[in-house]
PDB file of N, CA and C in Angstrom:
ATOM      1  N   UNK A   1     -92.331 -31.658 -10.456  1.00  0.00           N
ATOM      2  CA  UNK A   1     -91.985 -32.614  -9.420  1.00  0.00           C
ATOM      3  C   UNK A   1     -93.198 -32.833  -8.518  1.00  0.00           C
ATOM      4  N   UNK A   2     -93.544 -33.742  -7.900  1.00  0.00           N
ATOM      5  CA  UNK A   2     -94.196 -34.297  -7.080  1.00  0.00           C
ATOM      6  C   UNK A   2     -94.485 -33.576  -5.881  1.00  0.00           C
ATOM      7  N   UNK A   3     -95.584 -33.369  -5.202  1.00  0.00           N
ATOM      8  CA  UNK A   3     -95.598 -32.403  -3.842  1.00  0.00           C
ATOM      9  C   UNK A   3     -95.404 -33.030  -3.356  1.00  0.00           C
ATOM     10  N   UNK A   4     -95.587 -33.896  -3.108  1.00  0.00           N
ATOM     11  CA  UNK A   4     -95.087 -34.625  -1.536  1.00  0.00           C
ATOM     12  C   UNK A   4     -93.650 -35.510  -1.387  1.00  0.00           C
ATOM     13  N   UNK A   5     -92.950 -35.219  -2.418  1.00  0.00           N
ATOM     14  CA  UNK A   5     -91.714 -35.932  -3.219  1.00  0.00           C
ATOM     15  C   UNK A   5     -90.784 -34.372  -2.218  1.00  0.00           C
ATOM     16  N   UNK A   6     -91.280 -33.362  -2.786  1.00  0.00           N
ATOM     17  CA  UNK A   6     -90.825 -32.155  -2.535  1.00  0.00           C
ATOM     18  C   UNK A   6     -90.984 -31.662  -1.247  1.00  0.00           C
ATOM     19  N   UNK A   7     -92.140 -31.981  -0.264  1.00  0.00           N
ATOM     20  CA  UNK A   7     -91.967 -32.060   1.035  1.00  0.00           C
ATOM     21  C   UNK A   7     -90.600 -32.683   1.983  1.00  0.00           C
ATOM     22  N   UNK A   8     -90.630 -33.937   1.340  1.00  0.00           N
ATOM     23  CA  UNK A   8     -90.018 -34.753   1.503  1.00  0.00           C
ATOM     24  C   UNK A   8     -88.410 -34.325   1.650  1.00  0.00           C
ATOM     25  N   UNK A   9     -88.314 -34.423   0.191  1.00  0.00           N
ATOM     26  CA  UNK A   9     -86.949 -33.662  -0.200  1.00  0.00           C
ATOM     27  C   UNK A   9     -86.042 -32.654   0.696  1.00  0.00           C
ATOM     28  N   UNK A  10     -86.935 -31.637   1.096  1.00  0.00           N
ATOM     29  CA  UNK A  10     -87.106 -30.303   2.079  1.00  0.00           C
ATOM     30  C   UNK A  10     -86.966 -31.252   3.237  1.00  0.00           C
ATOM     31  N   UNK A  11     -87.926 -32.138   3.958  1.00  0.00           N
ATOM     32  CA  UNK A  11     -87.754 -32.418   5.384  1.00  0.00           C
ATOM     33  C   UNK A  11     -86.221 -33.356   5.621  1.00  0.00           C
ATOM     34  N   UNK A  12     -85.562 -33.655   4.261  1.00  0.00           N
ATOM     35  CA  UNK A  12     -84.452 -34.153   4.742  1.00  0.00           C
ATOM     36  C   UNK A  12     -83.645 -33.521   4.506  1.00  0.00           C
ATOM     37  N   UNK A  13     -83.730 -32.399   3.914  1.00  0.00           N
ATOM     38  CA  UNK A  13     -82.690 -31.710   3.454  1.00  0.00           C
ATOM     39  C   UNK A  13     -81.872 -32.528   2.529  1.00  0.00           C
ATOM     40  N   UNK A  14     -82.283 -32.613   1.418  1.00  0.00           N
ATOM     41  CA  UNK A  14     -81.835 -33.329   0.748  1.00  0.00           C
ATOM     42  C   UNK A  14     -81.212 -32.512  -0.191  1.00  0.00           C
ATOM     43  N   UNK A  15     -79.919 -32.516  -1.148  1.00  0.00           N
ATOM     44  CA  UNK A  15     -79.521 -31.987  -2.075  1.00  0.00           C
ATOM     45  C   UNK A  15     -80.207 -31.471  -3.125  1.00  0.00           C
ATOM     46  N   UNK A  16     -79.936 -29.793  -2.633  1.00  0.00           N
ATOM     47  CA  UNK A  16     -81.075 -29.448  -4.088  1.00  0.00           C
ATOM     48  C   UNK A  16     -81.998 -29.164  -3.573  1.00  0.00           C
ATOM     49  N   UNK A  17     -82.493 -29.160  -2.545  1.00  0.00           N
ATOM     50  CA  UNK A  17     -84.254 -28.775  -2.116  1.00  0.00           C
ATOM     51  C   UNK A  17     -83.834 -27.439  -1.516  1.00  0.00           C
ATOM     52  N   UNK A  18     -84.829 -26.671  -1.432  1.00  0.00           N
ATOM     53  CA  UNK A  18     -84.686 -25.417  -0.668  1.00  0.00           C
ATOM     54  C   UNK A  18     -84.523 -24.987   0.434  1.00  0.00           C
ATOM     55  N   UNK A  19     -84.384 -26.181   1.731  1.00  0.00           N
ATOM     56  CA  UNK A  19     -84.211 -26.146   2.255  1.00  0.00           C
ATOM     57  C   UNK A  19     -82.849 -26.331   3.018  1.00  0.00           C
ATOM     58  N   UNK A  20     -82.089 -27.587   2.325  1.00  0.00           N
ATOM     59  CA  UNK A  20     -81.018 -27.843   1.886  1.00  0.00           C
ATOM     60  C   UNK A  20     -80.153 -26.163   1.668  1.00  0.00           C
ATOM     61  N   UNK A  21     -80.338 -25.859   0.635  1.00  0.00           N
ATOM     62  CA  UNK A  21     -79.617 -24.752  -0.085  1.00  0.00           C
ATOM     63  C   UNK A  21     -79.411 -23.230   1.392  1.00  0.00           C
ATOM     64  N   UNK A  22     -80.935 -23.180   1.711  1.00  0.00           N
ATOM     65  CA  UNK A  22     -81.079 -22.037   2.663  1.00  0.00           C
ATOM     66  C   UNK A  22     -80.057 -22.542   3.928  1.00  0.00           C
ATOM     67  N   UNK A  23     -80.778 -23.958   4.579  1.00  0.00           N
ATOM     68  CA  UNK A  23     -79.915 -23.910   5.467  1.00  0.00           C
ATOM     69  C   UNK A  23     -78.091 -24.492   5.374  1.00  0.00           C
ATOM     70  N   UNK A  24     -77.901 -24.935   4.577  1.00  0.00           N
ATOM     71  CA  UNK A  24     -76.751 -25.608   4.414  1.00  0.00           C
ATOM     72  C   UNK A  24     -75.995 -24.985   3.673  1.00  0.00           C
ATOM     73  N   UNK A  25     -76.658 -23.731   2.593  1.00  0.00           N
ATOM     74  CA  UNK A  25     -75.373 -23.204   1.504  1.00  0.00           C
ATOM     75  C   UNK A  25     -75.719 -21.510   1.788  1.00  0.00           C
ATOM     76  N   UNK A  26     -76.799 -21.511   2.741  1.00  0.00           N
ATOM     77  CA  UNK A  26     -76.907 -19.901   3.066  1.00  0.00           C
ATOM     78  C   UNK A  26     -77.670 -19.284   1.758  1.00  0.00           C
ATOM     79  N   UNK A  27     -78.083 -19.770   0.883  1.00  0.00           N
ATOM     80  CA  UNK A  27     -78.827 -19.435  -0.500  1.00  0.00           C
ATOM     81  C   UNK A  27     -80.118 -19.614  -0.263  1.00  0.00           C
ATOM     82  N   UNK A  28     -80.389 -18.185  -1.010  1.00  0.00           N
ATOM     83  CA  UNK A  28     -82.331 -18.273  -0.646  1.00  0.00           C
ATOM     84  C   UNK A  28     -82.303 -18.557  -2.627  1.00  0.00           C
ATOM     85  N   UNK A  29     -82.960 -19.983  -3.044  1.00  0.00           N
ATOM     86  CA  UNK A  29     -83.268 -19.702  -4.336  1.00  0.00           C
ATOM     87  C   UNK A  29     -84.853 -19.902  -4.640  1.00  0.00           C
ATOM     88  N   UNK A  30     -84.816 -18.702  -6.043  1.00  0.00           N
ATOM     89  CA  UNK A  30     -86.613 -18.282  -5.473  1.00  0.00           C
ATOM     90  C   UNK A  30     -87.118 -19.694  -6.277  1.00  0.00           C
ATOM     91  N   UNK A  31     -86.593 -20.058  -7.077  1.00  0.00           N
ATOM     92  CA  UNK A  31     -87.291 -21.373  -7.755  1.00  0.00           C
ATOM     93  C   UNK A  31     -87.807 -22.382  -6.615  1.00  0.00           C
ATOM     94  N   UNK A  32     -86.681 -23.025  -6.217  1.00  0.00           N
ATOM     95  CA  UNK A  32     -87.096 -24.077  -4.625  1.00  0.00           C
ATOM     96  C   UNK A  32     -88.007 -23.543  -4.035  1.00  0.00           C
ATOM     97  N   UNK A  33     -88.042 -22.282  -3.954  1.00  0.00           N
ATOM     98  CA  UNK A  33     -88.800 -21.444  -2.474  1.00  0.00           C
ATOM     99  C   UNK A  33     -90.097 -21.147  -3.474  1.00  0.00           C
ATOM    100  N   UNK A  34     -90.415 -21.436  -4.247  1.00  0.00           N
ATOM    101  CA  UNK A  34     -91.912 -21.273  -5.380  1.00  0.00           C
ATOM    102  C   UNK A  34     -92.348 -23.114  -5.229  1.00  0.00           C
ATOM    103  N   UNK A  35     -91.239 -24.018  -5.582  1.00  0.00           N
ATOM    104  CA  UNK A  35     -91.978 -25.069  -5.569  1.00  0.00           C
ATOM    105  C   UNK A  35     -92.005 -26.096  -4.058  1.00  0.00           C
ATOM    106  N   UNK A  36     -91.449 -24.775  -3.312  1.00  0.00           N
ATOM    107  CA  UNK A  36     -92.037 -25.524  -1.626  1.00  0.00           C
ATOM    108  C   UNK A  36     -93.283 -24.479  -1.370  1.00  0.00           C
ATOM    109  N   UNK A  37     -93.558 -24.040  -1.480  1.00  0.00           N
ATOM    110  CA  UNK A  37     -94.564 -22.927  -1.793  1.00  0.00           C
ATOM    111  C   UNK A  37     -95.741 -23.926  -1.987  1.00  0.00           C
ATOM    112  N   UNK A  38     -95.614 -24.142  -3.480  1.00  0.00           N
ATOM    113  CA  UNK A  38     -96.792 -24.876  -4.166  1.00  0.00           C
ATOM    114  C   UNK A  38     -97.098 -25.869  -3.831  1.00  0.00           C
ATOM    115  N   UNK A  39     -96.242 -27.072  -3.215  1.00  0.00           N
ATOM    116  CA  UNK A  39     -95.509 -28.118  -3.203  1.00  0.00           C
ATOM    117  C   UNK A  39     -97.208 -27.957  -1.443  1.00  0.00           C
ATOM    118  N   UNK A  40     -96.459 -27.097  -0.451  1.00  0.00           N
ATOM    119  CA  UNK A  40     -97.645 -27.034   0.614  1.00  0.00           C
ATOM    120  C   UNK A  40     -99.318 -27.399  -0.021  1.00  0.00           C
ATOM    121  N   UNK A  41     -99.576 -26.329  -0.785  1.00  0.00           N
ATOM    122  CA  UNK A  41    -100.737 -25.793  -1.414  1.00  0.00           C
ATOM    123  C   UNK A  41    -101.640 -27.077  -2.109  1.00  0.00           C
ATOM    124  N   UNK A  42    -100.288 -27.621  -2.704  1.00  0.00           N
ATOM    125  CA  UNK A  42    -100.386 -28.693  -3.417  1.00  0.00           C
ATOM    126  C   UNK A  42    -101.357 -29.866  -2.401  1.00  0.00           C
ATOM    127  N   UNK A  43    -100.279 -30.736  -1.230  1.00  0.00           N
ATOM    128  CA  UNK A  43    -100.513 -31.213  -0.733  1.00  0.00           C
ATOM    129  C   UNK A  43    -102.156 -31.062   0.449  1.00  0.00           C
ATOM    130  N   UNK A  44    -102.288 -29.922   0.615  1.00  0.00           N
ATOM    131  CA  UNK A  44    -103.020 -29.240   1.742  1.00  0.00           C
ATOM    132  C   UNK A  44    -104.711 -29.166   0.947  1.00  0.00           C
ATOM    133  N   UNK A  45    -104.605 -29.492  -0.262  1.00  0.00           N
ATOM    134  CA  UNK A  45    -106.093 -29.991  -1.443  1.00  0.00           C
ATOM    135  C   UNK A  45    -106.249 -31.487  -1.499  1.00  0.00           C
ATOM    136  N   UNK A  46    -105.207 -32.211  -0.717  1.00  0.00           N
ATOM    137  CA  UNK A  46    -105.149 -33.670  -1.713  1.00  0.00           C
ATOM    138  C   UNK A  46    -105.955 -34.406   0.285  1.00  0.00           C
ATOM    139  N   UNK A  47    -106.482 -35.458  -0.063  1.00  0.00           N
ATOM    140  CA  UNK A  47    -107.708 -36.592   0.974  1.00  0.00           C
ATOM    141  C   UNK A  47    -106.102 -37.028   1.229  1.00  0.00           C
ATOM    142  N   UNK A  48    -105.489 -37.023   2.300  1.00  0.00           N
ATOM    143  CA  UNK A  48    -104.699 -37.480   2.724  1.00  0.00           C
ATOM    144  C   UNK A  48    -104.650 -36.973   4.273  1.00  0.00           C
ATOM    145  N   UNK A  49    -104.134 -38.139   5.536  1.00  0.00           N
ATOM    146  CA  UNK A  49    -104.292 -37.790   6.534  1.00  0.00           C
ATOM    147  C   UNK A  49    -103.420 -37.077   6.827  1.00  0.00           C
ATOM    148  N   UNK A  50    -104.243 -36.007   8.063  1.00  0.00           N
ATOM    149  CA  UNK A  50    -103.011 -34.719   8.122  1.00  0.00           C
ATOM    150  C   UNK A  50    -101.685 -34.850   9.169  1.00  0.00           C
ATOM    151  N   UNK A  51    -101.868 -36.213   9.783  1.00  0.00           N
ATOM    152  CA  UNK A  51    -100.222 -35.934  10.331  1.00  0.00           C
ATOM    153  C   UNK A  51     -99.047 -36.401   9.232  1.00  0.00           C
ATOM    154  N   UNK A  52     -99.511 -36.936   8.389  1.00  0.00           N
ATOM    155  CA  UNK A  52     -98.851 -37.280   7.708  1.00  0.00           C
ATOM    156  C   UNK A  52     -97.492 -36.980   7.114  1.00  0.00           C
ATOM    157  N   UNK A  53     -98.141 -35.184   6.758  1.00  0.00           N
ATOM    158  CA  UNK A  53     -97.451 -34.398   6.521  1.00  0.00           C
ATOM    159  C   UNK A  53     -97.164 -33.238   6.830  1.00  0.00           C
ATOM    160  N   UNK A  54     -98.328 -33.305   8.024  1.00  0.00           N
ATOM    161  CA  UNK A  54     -98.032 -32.093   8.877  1.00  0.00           C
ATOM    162  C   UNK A  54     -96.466 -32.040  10.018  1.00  0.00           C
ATOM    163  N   UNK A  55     -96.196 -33.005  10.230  1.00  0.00           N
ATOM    164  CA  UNK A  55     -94.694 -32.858  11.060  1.00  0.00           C
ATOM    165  C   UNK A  55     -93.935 -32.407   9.962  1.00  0.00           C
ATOM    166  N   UNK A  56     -93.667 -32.798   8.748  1.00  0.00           N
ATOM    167  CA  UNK A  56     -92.828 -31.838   7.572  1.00  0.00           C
ATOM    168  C   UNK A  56     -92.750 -30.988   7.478  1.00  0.00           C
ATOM    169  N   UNK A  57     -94.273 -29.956   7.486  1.00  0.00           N
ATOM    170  CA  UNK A  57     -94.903 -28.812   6.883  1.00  0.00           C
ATOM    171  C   UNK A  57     -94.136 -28.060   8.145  1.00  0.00           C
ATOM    172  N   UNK A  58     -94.628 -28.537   9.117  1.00  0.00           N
ATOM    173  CA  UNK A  58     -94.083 -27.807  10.087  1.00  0.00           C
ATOM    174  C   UNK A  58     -92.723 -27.480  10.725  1.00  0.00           C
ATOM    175  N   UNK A  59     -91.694 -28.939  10.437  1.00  0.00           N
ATOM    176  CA  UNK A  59     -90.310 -28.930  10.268  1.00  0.00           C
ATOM    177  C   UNK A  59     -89.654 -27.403   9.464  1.00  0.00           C
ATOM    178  N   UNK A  60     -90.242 -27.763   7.971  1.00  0.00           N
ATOM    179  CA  UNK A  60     -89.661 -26.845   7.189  1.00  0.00           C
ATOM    180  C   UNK A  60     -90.064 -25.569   7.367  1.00  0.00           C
ATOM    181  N   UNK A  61     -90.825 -25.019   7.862  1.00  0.00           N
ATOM    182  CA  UNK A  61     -91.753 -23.546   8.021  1.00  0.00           C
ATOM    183  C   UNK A  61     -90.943 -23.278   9.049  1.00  0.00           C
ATOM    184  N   UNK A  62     -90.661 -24.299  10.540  1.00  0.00           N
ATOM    185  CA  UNK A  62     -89.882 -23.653  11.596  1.00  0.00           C
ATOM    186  C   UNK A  62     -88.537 -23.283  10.875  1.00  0.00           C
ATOM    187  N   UNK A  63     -88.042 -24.216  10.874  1.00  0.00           N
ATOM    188  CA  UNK A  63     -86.312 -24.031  10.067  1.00  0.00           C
ATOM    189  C   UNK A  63     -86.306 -22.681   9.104  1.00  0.00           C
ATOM    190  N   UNK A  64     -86.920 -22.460   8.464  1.00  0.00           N
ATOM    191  CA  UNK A  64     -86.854 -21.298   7.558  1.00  0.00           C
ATOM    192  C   UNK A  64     -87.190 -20.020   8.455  1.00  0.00           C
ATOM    193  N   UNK A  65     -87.860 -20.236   9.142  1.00  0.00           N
ATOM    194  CA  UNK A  65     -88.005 -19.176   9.983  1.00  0.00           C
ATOM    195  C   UNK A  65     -86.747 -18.654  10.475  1.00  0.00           C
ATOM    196  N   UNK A  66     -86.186 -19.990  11.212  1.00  0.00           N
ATOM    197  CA  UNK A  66     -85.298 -19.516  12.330  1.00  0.00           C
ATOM    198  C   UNK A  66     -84.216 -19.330  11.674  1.00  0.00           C
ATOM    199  N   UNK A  67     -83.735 -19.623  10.312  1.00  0.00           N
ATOM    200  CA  UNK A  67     -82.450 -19.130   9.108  1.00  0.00           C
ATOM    201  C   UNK A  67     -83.039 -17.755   8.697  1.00  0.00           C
ATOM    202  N   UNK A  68     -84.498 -16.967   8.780  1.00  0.00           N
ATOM    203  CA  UNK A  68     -84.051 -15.658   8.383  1.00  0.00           C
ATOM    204  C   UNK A  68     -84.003 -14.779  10.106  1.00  0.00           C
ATOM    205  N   UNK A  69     -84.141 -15.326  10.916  1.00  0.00           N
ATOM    206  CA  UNK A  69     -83.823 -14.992  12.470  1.00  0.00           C
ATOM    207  C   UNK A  69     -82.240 -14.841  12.318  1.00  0.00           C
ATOM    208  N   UNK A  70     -81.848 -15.929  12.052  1.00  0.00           N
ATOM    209  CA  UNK A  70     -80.479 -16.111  12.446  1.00  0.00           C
ATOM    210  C   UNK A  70     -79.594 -15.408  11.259  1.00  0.00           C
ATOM    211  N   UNK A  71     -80.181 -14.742  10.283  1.00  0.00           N
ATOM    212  CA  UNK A  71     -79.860 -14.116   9.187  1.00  0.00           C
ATOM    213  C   UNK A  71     -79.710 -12.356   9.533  1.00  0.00           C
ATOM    214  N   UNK A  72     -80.506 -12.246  10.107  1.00  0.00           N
ATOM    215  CA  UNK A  72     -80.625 -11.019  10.575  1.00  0.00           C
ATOM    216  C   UNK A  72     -79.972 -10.501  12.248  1.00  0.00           C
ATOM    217  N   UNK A  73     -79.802 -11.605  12.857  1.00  0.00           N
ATOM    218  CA  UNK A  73     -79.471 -11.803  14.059  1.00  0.00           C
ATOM    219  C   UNK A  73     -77.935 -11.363  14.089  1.00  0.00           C
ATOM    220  N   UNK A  74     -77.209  -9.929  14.713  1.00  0.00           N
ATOM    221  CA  UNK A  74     -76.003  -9.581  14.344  1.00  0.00           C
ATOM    222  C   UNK A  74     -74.772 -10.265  15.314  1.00  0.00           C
ATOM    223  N   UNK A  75     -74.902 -11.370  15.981  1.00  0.00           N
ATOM    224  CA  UNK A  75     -74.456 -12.042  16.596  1.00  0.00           C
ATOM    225  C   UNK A  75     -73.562 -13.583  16.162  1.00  0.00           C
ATOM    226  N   UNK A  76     -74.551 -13.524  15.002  1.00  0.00           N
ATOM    227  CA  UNK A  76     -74.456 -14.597  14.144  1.00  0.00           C
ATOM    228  C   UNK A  76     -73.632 -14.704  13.014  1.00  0.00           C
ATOM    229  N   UNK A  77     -73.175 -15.677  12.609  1.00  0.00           N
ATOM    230  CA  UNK A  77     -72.464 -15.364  11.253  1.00  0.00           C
ATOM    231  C   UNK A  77     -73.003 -16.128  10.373  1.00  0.00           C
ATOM    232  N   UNK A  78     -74.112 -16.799  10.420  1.00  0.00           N
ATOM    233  CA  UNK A  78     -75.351 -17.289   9.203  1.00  0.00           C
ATOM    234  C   UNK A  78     -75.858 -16.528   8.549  1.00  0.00           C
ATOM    235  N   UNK A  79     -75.454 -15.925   7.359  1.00  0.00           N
ATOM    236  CA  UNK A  79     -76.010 -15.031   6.146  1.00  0.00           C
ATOM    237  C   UNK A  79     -76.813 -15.748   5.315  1.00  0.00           C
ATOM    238  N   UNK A  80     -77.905 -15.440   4.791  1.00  0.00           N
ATOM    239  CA  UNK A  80     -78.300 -16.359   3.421  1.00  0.00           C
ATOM    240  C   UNK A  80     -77.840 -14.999   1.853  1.00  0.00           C
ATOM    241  N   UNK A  81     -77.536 -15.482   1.456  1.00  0.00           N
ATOM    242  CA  UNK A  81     -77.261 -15.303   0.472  1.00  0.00           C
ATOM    243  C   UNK A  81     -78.579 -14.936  -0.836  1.00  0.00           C
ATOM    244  N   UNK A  82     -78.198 -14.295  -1.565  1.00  0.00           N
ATOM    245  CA  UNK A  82     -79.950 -14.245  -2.811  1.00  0.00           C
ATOM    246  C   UNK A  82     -80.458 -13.925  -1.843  1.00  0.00           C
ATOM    247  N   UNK A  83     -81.058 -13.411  -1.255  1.00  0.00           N
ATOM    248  CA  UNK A  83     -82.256 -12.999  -0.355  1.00  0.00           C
ATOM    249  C   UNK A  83     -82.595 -11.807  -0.755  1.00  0.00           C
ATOM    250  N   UNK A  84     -83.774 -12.034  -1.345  1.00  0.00           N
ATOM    251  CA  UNK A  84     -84.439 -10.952  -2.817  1.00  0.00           C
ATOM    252  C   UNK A  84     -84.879  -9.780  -1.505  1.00  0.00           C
ATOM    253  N   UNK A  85     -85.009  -8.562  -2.167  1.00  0.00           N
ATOM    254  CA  UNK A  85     -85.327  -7.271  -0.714  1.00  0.00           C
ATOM    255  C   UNK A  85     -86.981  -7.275  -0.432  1.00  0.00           C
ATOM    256  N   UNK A  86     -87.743  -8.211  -1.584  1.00  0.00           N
ATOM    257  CA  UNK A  86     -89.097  -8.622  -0.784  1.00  0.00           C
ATOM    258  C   UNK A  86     -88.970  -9.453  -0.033  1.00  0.00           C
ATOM    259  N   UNK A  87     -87.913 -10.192   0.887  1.00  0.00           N
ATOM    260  CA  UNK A  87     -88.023 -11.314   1.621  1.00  0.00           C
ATOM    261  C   UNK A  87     -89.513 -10.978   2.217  1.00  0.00           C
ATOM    262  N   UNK A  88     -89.746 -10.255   2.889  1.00  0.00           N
ATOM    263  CA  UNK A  88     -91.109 -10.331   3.821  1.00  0.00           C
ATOM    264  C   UNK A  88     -92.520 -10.798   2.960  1.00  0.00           C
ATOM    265  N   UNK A  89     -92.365 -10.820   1.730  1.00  0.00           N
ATOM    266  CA  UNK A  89     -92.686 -11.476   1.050  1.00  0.00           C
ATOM    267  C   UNK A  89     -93.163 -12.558   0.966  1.00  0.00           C
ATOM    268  N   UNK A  90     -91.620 -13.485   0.397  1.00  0.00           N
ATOM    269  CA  UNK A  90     -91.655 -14.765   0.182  1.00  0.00           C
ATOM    270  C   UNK A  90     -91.983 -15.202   2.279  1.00  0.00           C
ATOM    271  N   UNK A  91     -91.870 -14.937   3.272  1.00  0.00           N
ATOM    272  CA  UNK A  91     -92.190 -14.753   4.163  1.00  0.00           C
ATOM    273  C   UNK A  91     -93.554 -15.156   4.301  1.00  0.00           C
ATOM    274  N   UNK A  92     -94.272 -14.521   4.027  1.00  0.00           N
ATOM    275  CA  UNK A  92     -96.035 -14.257   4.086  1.00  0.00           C
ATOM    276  C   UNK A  92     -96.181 -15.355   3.222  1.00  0.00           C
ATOM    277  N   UNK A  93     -95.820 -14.779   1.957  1.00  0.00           N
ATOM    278  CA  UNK A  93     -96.262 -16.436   0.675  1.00  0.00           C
ATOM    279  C   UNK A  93     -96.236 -17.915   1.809  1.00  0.00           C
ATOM    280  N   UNK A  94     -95.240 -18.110   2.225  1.00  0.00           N
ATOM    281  CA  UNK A  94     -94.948 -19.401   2.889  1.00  0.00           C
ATOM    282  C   UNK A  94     -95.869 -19.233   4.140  1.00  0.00           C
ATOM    283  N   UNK A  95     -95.845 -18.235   4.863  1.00  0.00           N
ATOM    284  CA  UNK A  95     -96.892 -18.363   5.910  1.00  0.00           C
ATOM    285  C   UNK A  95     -98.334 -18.963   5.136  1.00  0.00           C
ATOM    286  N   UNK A  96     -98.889 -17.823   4.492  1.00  0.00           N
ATOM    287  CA  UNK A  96    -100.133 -18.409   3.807  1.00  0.00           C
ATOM    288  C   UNK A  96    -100.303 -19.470   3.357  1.00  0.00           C
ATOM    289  N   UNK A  97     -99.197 -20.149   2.652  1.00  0.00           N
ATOM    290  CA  UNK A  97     -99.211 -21.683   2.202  1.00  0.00           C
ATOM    291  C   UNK A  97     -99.780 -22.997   3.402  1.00  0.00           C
ATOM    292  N   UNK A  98     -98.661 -22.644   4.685  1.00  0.00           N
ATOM    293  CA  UNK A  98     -98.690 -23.343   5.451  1.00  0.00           C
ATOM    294  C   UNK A  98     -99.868 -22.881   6.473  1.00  0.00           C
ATOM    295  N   UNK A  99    -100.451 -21.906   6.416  1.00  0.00           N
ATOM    296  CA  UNK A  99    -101.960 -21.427   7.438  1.00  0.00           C
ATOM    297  C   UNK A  99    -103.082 -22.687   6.457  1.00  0.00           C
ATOM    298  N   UNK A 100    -102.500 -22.198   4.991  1.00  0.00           N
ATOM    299  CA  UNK A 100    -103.724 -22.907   4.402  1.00  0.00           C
ATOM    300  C   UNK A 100    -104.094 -24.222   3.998  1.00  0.00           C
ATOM    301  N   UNK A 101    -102.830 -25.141   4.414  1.00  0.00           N
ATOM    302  CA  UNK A 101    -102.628 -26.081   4.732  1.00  0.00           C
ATOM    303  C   UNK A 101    -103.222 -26.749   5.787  1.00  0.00           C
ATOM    304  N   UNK A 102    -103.252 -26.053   7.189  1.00  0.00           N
ATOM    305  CA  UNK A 102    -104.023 -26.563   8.417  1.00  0.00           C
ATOM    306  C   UNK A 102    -105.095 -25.766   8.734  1.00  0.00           C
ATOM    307  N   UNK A 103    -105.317 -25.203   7.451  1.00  0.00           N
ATOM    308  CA  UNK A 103    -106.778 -24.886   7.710  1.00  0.00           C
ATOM    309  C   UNK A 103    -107.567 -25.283   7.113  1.00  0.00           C
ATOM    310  N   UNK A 104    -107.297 -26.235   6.204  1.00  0.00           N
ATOM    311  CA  UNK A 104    -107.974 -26.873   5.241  1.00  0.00           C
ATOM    312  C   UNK A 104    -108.043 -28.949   5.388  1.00  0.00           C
ATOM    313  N   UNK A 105    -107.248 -28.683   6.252  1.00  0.00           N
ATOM    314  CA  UNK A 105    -107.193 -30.296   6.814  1.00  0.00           C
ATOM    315  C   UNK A 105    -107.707 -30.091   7.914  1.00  0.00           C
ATOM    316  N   UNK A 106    -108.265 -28.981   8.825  1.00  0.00           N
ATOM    317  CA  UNK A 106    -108.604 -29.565  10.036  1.00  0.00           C
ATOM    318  C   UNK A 106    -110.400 -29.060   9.779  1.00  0.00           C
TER     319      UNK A 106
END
């Protein structure tokens, strides 16, 4: 699929994107969460201007954040679901994606 199709996808939460799934069905799936991953990495190599897609990048990085906050948060009743026991992990992976994203456009 397309990186910036897949940004996309994610910033609307669109059916099926990983973002979608995490925040809307409580499911961490590692496939989505590999090709929003790449999908950054992808975009963050390509001559394209960086606000472009930097309000996305940054949409989806906050939101995921604040679903494993609110995941862990015992106040809450937002569980994600699949949430592999490396989360801190896929965590870092996505940090690094998105550091290397605006560090490479600016």
């Amino acid at each position: 699929m397309d990186a910036e199709q897949v940004l996309q996808d994610n910033f609307e939460k669109k059916n099926n994107s990983f973002l979608y799934l995490l925040h809307e069905k409580s499911l961490f799936d590692k496939e989505k969460f590999r090709q929003l991953h790449d999908a950054i990495r992808s975009v963050a190599e390509k001559e394209v201007e960086i606000s472009r897609n930097a309000q996305k990048i940054a949409f989806i990085y906050g939101t995921v954040l604040k679903c494993f906050l609110y995941h862990f948060d015992k106040n809450d009743k937002f569980k994600i679901t699949n949430l592999p026991e490396n989360y801190n992990k896929m965590i870092e992976f996505l940090d690094k994606s998105v550091e290397y994203y605006f560090t490479t456009r600016i």
